[in-house]
Protein backbone atom coordinates (compact mmCIF):
# COMPACT_ATOMS: atom_id res chain seq x y z
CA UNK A 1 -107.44 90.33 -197.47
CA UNK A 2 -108.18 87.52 -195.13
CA UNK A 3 -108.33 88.37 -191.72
CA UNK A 4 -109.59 86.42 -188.51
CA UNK A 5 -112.96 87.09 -186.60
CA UNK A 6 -112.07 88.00 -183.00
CA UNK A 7 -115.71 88.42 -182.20
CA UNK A 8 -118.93 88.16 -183.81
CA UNK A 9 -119.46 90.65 -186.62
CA UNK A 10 -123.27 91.24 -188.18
CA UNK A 11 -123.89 90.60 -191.67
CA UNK A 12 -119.87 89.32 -191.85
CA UNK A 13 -119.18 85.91 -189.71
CA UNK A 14 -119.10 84.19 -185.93
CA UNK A 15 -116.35 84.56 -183.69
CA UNK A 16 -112.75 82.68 -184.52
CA UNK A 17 -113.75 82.59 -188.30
CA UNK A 18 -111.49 83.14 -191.38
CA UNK A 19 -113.38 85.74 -194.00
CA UNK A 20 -111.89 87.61 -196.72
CA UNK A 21 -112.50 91.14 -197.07
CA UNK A 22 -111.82 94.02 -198.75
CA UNK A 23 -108.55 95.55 -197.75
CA UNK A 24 -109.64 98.91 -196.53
CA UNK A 25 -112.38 97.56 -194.45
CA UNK A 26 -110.20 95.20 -192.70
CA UNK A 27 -107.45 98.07 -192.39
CA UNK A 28 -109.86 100.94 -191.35
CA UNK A 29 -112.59 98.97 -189.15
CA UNK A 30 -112.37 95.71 -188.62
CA UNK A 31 -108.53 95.79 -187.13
CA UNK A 32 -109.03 99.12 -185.26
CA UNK A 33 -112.14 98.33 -183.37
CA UNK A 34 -110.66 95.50 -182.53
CA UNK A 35 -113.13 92.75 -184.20
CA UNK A 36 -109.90 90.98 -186.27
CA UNK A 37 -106.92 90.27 -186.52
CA UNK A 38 -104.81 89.79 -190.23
CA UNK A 39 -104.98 85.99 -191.12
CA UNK A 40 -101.01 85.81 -191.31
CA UNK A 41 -99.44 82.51 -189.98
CA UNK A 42 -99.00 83.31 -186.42
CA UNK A 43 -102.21 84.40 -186.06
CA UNK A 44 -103.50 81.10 -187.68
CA UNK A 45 -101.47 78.85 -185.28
CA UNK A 46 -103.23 80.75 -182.86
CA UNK A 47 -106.62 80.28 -183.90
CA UNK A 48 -106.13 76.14 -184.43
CA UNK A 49 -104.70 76.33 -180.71
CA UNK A 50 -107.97 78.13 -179.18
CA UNK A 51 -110.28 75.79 -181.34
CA UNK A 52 -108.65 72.71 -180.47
CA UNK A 53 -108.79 73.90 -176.55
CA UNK A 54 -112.63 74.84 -177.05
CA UNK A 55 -112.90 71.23 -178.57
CA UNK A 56 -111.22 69.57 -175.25
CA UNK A 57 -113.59 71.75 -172.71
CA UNK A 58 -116.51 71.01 -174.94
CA UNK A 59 -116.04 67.03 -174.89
CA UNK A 60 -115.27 67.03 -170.85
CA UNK A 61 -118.49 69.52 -170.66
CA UNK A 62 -120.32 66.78 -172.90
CA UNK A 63 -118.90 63.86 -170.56
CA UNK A 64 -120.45 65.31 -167.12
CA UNK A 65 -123.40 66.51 -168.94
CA UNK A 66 -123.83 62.77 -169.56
CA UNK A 67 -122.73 61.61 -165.80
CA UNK A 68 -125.35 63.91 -164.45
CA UNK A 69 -128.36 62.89 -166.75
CA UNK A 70 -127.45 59.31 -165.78
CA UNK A 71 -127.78 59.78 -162.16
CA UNK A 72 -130.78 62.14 -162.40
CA UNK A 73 -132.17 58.91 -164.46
CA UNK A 74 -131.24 56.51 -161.97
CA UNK A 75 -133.83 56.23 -160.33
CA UNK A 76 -137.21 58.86 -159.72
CA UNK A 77 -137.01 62.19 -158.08
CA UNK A 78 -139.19 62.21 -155.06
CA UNK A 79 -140.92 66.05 -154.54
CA UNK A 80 -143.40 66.32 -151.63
CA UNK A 81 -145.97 68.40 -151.75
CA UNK A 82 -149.16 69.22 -149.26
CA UNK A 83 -152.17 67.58 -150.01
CA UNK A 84 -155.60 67.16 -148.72
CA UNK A 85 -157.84 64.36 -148.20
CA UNK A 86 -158.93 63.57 -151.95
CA UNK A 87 -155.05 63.38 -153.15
CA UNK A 88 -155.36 67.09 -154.86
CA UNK A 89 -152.47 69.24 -154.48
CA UNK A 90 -152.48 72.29 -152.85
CA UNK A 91 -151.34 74.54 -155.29
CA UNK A 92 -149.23 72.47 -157.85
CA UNK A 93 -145.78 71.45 -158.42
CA UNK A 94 -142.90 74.39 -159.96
CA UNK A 95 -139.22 73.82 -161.32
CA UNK A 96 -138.27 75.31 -158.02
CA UNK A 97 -139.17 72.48 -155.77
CA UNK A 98 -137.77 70.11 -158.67
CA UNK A 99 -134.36 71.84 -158.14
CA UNK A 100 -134.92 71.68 -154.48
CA UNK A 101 -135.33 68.05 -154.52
CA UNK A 102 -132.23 67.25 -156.68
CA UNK A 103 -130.44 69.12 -154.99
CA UNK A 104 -131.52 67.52 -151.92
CA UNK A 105 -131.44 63.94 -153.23
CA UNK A 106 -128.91 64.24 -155.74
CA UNK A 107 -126.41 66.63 -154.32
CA UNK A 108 -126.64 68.40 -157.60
CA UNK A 109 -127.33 72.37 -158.25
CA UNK A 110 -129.44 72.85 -161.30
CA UNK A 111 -131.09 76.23 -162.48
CA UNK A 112 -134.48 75.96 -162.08
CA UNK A 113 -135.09 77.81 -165.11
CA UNK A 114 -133.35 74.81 -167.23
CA UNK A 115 -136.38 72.73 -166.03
CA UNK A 116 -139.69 72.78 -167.90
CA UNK A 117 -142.73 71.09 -166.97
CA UNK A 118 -145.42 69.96 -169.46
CA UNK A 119 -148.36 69.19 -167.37
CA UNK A 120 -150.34 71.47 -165.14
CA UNK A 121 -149.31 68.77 -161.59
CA UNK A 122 -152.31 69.18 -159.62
CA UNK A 123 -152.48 65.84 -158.17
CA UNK A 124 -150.07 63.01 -157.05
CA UNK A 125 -148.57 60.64 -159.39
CA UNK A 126 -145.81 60.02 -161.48
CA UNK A 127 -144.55 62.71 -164.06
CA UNK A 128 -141.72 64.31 -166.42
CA UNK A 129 -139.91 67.03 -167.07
CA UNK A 130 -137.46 68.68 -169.18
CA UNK A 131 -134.42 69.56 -168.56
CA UNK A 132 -132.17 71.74 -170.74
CA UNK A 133 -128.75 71.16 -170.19
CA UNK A 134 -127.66 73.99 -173.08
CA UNK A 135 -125.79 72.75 -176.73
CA UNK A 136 -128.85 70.79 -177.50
CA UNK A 137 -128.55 68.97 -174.61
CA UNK A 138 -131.65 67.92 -173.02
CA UNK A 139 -133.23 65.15 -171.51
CA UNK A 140 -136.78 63.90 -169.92
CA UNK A 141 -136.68 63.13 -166.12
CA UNK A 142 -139.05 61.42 -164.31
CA UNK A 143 -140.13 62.93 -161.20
CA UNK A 144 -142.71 61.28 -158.40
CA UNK A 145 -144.75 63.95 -156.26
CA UNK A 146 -145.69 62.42 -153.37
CA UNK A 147 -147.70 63.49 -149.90
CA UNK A 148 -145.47 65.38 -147.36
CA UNK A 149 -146.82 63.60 -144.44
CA UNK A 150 -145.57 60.29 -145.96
């Protein structure tokens, strides 16, 4: 019996997949606790509808993914930071002022958790981080810290 995944099933298949099975597990689990449906017609229509609606959201979600990482690119992100008379940091630079700073800048909110930073900033300069926008979507911003009294 073929039946369609409603939601993920271990050691079976992913969400909105088509598996056959045997006919009393499909009949006695899978349909009553509600993890399939029978793969009849209707149901199939169904399925093609919510992929090809996924498909749409993922492509505009893709498209202002894109927008964004071009204007964070655009030009540098400026973060101050406190620093005393040699140039050295106070402390050192976090994805939270990062986030603070785009969103300042930029006008745009991103988790600071999606932002990862390589280097150990401890002085001022020029440097990158990573941002990770989900789906395998990342990208490596350039970021400037620079001396709050400036």
């Amino acid at each position: 019996m073929e039946v369609i995944l409603i939601q993920d099933v271990d050691n079976l298949g992913g969400k909105n997949e088509v598996v056959k099975v045997k006919n009393g597990y499909a009949r006695n689990y899978l349909i009553p606790q509600k993890y399939a449906v029978e793969a009849n017609p209707s149901n199939l229509k169904q399925l093609n509808e919510r992929l090809k609606v996924a498909a749409k959201k993922e492509t505009a979600l893709l498209a202002e993914i894109n927008k964004v990482i071009d204007i964070l690119k655009a030009s540098p992100i400026k973060v101050t930071a406190k620093t005393g008379t040699s140039g050295k940091i106070f402390g050192s630079v976090t994805s939270l002022q990062i986030a603070r700073a785009i969103r300042e800048q930029k006008g745009y909110e991103i988790d600071r958790k999606r932002i990862s930073i390589t280097d150990d900033i401890k002085e001022l300069g020029t440097y990158t981080a990573n941002f990770d926008f989900g789906n395998n979507n990342t990208a490596d911003i350039e970021f400037e810290v620079v001396n709050e009294a400036e």
